[in-house]
PDB file of N, CA and C in Angstrom:
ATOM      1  N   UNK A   1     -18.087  -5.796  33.042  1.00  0.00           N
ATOM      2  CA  UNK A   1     -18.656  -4.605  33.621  1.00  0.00           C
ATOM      3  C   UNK A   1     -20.163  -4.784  33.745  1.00  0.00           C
ATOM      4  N   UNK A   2     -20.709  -4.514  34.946  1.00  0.00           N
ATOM      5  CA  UNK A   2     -22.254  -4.318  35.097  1.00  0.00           C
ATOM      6  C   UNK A   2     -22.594  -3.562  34.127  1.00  0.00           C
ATOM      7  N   UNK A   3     -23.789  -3.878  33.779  1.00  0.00           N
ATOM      8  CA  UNK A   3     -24.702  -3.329  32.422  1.00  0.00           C
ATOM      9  C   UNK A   3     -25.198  -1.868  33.271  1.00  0.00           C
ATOM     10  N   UNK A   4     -25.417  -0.935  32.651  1.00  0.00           N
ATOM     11  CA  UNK A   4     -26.277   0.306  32.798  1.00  0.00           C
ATOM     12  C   UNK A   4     -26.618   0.867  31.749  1.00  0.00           C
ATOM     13  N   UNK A   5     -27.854   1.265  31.797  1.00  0.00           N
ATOM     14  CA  UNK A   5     -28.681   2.092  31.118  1.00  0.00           C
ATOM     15  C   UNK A   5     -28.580   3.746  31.861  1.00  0.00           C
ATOM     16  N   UNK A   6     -28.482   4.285  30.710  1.00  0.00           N
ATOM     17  CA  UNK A   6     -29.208   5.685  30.773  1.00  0.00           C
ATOM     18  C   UNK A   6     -29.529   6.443  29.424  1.00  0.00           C
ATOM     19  N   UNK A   7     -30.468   6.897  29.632  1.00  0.00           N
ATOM     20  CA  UNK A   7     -31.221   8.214  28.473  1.00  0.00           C
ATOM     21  C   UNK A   7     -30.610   9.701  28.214  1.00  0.00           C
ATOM     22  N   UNK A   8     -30.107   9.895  27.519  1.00  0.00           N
ATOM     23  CA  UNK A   8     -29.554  11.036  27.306  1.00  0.00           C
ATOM     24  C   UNK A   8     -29.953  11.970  26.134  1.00  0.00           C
ATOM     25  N   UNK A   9     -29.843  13.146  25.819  1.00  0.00           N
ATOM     26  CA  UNK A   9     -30.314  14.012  24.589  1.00  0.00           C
ATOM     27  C   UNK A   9     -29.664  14.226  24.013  1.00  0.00           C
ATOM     28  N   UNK A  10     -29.350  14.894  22.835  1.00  0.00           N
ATOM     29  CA  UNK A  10     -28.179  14.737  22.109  1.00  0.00           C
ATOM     30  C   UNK A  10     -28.394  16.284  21.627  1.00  0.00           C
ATOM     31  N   UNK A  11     -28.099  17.706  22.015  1.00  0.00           N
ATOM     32  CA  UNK A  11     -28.370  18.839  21.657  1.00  0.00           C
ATOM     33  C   UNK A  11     -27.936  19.420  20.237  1.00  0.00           C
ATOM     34  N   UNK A  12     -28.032  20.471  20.433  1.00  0.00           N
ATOM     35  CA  UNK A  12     -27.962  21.261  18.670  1.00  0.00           C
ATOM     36  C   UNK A  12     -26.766  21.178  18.240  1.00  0.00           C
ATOM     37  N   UNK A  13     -25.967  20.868  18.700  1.00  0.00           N
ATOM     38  CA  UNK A  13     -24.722  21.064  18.734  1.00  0.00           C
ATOM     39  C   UNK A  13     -24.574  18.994  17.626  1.00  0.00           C
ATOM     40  N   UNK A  14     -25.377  18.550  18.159  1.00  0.00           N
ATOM     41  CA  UNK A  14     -25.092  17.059  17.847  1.00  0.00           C
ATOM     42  C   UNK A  14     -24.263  16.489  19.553  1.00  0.00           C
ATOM     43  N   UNK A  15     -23.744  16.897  20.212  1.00  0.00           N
ATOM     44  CA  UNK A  15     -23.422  16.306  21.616  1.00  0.00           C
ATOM     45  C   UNK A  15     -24.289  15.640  22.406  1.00  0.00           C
ATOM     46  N   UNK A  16     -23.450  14.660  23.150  1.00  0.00           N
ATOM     47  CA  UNK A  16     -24.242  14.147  24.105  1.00  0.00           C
ATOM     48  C   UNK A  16     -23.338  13.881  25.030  1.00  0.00           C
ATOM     49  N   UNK A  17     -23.724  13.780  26.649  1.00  0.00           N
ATOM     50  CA  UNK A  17     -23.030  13.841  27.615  1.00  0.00           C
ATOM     51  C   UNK A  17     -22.822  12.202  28.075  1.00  0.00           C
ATOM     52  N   UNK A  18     -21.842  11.729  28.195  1.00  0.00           N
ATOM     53  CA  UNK A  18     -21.511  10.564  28.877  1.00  0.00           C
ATOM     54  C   UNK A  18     -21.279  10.731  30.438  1.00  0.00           C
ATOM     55  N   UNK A  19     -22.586   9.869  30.511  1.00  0.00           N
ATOM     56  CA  UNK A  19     -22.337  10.176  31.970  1.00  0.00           C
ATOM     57  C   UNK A  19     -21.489   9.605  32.620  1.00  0.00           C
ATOM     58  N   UNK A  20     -21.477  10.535  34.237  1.00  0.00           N
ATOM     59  CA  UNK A  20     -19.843  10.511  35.204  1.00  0.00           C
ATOM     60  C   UNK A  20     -19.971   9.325  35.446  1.00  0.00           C
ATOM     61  N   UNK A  21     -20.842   8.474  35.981  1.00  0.00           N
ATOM     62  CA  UNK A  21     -20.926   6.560  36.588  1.00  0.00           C
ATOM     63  C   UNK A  21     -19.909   6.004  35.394  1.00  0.00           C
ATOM     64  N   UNK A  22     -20.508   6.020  33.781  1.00  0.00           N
ATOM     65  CA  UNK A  22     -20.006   5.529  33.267  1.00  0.00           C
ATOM     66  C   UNK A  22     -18.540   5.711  32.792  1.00  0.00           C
ATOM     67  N   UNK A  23     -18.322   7.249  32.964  1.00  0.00           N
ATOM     68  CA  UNK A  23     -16.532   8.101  32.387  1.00  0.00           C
ATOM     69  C   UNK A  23     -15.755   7.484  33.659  1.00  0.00           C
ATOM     70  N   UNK A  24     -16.388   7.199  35.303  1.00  0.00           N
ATOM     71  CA  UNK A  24     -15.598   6.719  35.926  1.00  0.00           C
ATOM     72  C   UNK A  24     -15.270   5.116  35.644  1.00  0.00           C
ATOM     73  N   UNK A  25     -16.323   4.564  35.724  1.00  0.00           N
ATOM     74  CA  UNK A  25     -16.238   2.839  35.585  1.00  0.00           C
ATOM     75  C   UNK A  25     -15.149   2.698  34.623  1.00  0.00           C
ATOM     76  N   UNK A  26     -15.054   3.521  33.401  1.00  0.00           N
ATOM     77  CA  UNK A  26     -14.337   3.438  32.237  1.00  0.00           C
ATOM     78  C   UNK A  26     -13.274   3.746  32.190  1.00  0.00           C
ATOM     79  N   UNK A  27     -12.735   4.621  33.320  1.00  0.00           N
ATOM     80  CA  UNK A  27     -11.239   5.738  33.921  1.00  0.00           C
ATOM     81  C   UNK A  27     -11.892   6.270  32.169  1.00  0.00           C
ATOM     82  N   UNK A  28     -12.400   7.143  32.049  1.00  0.00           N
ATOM     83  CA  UNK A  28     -12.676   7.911  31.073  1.00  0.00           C
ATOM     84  C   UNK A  28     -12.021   9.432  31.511  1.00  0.00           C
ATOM     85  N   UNK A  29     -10.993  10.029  30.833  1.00  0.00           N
ATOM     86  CA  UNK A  29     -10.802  10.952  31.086  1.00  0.00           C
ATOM     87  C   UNK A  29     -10.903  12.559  30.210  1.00  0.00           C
ATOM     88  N   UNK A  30     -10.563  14.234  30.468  1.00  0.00           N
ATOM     89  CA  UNK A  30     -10.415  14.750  29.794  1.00  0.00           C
ATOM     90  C   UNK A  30      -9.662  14.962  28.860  1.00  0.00           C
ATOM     91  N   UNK A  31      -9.849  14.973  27.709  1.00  0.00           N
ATOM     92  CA  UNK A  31      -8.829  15.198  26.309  1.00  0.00           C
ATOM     93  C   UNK A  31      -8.311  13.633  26.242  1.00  0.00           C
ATOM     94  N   UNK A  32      -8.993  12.645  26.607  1.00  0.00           N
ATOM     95  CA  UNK A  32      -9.161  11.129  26.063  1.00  0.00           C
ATOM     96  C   UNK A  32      -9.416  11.543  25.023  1.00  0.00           C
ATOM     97  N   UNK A  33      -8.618  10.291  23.804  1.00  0.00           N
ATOM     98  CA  UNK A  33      -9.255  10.357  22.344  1.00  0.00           C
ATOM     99  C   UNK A  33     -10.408   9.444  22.471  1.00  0.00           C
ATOM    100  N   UNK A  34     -11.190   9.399  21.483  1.00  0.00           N
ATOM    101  CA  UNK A  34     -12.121   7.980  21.462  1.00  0.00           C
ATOM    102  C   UNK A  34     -12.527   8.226  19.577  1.00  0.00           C
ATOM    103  N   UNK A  35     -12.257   6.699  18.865  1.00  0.00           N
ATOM    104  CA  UNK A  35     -13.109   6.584  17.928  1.00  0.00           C
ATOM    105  C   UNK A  35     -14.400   6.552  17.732  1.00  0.00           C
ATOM    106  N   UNK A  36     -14.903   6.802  16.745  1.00  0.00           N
ATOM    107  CA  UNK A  36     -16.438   6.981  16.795  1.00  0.00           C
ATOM    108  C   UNK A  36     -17.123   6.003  15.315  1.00  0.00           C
ATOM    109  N   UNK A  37     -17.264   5.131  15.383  1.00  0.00           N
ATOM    110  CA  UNK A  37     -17.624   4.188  14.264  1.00  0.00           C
ATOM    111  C   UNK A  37     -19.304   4.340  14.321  1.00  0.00           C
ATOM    112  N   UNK A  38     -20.048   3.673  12.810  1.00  0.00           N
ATOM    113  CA  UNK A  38     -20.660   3.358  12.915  1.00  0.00           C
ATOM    114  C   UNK A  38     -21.555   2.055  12.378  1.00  0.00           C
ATOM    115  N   UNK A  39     -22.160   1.184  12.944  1.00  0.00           N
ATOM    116  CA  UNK A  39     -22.386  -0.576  12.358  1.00  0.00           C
ATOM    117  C   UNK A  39     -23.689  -0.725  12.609  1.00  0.00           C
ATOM    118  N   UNK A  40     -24.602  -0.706  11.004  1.00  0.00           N
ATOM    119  CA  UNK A  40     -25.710  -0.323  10.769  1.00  0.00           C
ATOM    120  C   UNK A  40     -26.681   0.640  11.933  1.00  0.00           C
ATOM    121  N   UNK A  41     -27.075   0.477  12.641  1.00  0.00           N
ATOM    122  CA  UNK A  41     -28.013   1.807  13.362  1.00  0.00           C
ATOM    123  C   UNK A  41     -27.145   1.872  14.585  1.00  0.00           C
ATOM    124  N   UNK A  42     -26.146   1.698  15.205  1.00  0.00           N
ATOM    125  CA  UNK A  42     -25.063   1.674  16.184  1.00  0.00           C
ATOM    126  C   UNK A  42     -24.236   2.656  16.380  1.00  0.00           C
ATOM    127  N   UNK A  43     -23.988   3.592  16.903  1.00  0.00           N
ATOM    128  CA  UNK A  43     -22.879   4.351  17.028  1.00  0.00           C
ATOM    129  C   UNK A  43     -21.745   3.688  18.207  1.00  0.00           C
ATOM    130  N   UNK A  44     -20.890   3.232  17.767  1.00  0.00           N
ATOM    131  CA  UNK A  44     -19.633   2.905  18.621  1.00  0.00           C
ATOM    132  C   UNK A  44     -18.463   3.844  19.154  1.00  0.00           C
ATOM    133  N   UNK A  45     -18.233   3.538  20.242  1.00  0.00           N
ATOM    134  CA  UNK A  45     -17.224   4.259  20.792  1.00  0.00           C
ATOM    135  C   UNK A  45     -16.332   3.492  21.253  1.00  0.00           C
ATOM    136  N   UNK A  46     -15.081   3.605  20.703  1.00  0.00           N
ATOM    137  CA  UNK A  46     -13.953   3.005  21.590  1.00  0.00           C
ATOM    138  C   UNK A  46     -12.765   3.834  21.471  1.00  0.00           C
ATOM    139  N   UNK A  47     -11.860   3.978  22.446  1.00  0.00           N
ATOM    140  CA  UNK A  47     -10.650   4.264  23.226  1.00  0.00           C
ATOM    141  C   UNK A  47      -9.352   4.274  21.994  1.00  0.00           C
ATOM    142  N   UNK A  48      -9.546   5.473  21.451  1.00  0.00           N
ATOM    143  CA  UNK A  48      -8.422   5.466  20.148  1.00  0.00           C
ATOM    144  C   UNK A  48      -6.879   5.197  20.734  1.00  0.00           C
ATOM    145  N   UNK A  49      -6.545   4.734  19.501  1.00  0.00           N
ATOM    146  CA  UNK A  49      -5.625   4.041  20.183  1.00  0.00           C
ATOM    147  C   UNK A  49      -4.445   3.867  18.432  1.00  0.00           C
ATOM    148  N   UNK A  50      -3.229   3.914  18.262  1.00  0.00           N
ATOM    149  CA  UNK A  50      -2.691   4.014  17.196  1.00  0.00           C
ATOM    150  C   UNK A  50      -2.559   2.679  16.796  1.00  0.00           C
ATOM    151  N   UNK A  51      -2.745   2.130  15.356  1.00  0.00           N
ATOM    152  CA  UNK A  51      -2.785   1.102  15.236  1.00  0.00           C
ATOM    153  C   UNK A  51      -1.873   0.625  13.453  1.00  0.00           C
ATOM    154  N   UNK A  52      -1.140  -0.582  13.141  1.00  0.00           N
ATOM    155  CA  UNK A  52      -0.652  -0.205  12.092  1.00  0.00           C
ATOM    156  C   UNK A  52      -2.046  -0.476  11.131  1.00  0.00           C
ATOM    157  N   UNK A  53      -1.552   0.584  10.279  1.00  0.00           N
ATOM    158  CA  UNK A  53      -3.333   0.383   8.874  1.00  0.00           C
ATOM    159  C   UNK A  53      -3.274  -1.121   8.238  1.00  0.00           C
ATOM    160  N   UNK A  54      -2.200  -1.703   8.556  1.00  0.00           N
ATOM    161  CA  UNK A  54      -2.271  -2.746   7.389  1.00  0.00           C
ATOM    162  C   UNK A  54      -2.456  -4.236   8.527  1.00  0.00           C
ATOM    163  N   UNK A  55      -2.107  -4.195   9.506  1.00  0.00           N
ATOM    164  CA  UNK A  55      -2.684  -5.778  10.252  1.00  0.00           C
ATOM    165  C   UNK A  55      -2.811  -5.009  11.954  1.00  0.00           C
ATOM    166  N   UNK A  56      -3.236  -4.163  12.227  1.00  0.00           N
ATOM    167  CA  UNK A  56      -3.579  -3.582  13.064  1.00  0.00           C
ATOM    168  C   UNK A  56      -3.177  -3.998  14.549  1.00  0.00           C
ATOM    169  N   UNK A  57      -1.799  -4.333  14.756  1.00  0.00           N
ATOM    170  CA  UNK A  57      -0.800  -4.089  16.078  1.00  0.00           C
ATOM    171  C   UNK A  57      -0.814  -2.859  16.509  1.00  0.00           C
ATOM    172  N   UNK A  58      -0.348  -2.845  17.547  1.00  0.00           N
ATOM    173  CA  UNK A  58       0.004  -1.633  18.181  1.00  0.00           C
ATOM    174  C   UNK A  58       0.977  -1.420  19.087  1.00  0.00           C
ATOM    175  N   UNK A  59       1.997  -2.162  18.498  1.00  0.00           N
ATOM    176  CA  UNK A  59       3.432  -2.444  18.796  1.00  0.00           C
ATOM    177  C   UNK A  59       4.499  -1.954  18.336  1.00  0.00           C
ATOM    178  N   UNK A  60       5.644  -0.806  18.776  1.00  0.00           N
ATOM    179  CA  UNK A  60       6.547  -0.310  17.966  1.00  0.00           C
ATOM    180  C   UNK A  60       6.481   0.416  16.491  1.00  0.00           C
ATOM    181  N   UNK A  61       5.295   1.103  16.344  1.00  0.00           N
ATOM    182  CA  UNK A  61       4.965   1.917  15.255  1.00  0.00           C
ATOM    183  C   UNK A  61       6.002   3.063  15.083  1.00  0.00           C
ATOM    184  N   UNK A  62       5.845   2.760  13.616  1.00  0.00           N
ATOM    185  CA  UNK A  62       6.347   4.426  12.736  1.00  0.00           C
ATOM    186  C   UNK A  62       5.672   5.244  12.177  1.00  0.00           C
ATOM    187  N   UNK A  63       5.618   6.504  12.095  1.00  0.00           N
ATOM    188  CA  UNK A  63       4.671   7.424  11.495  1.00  0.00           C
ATOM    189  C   UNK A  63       5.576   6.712   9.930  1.00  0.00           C
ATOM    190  N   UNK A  64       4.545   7.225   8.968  1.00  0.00           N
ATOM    191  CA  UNK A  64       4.868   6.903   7.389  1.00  0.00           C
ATOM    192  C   UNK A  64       3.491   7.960   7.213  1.00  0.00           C
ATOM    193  N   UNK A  65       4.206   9.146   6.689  1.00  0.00           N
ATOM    194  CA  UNK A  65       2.648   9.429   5.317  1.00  0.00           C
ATOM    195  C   UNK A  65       1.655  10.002   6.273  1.00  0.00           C
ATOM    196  N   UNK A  66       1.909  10.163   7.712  1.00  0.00           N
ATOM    197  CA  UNK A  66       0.784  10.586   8.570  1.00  0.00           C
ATOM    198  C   UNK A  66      -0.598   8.743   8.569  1.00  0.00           C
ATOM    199  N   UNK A  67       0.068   7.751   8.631  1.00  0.00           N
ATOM    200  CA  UNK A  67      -0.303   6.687   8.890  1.00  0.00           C
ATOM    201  C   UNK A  67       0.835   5.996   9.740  1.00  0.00           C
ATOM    202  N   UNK A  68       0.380   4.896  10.706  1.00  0.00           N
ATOM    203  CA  UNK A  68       0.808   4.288  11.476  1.00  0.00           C
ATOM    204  C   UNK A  68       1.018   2.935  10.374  1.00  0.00           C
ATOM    205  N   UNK A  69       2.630   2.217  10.942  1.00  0.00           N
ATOM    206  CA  UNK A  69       3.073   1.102  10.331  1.00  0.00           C
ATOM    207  C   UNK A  69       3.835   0.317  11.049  1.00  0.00           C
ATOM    208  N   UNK A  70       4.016  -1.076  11.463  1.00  0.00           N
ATOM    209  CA  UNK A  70       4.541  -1.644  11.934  1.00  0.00           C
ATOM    210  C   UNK A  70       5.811  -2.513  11.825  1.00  0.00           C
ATOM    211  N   UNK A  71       6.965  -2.581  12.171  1.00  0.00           N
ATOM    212  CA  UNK A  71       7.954  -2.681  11.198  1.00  0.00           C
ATOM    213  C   UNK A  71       8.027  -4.333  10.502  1.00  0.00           C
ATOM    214  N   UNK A  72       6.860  -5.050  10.985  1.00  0.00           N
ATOM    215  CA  UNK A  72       7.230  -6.530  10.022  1.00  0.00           C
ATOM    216  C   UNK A  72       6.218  -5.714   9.252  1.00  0.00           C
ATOM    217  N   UNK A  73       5.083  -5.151   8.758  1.00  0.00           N
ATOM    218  CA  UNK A  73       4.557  -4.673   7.523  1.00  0.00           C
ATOM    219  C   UNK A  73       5.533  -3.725   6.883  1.00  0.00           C
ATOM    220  N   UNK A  74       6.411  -3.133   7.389  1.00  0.00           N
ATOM    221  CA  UNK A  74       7.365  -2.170   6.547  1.00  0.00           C
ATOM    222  C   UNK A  74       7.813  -3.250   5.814  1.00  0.00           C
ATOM    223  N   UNK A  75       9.103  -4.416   6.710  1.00  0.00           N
ATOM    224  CA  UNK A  75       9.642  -4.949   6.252  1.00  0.00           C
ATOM    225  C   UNK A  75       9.235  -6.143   4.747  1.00  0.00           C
ATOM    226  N   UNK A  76       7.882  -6.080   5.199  1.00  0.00           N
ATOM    227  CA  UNK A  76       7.317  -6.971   3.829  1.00  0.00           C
ATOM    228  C   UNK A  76       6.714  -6.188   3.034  1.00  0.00           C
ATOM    229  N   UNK A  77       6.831  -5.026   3.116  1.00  0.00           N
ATOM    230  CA  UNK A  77       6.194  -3.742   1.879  1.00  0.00           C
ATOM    231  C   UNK A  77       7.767  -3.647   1.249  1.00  0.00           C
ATOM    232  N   UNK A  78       8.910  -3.220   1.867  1.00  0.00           N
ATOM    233  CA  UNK A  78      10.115  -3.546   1.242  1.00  0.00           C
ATOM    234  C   UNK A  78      10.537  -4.446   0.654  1.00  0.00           C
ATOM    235  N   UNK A  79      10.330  -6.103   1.081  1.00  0.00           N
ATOM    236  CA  UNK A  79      10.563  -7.270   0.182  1.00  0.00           C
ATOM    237  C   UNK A  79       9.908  -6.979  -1.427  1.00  0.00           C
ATOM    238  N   UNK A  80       8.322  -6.463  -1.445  1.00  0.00           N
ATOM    239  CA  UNK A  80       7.841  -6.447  -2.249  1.00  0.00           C
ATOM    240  C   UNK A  80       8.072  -5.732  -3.454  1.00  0.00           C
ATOM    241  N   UNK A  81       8.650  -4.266  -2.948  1.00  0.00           N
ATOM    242  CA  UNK A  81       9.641  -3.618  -3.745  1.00  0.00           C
ATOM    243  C   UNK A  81      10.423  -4.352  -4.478  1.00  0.00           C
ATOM    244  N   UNK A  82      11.255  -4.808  -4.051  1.00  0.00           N
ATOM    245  CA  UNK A  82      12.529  -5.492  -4.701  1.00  0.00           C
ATOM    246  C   UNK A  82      12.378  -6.699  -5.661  1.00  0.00           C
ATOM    247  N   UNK A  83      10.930  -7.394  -5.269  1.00  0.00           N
ATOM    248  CA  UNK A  83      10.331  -8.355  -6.413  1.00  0.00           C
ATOM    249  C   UNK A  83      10.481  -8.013  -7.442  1.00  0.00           C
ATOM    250  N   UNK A  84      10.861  -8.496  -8.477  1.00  0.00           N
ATOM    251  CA  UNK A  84      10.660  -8.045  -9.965  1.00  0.00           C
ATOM    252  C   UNK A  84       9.396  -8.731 -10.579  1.00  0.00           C
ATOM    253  N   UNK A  85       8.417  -9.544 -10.168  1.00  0.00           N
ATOM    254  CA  UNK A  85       6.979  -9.711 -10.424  1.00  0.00           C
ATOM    255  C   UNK A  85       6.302  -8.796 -10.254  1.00  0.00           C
ATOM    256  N   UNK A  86       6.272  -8.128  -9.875  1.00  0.00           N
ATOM    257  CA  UNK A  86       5.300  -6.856  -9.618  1.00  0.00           C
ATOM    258  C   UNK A  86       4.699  -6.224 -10.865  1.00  0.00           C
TER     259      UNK A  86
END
């Protein structure tokens, strides 16, 4: 993607407007999720997206616990169960 700059304010609210050039370039839409990270003075944004917590696919997930899981991490959280080393 071509680089662009723009300056924006960030009001009382803490908001700031992403602008339309960039919500289009991006197919950015309304009631899009987006994560919001942050990596030392950086605020990141990316395109939420469900992922499993433990090796982060996003292939054939199960809700568990109100967390996302993938069924070869189920299946080796179950092996582990059944270990008697534990």
């Amino acid at each position: 993607m071509e680089s662009m700059g723009f300056i924006r304010e960030i009001d009382k609210m803490g908001r700031i407007v992403i602008p339309k050039e960039v919500r289009d370039a991006l197919h950015i839409q309304d009631k899009d999720k987006y994560e919001i990270t942050v990596e030392g003075e950086e605020i990141i944004l990316r395109k939420f997206s469900k992922k499993c917590v433990f090796c982060g696919t996003e292939k054939n997930l199960k809700d568990f616990n109100g967390k996302s899981i993938c069924p070869d991490c189920a299946s080796k959280i179950s092996e582990l169960q059944r270990c008697k080393s534990w």
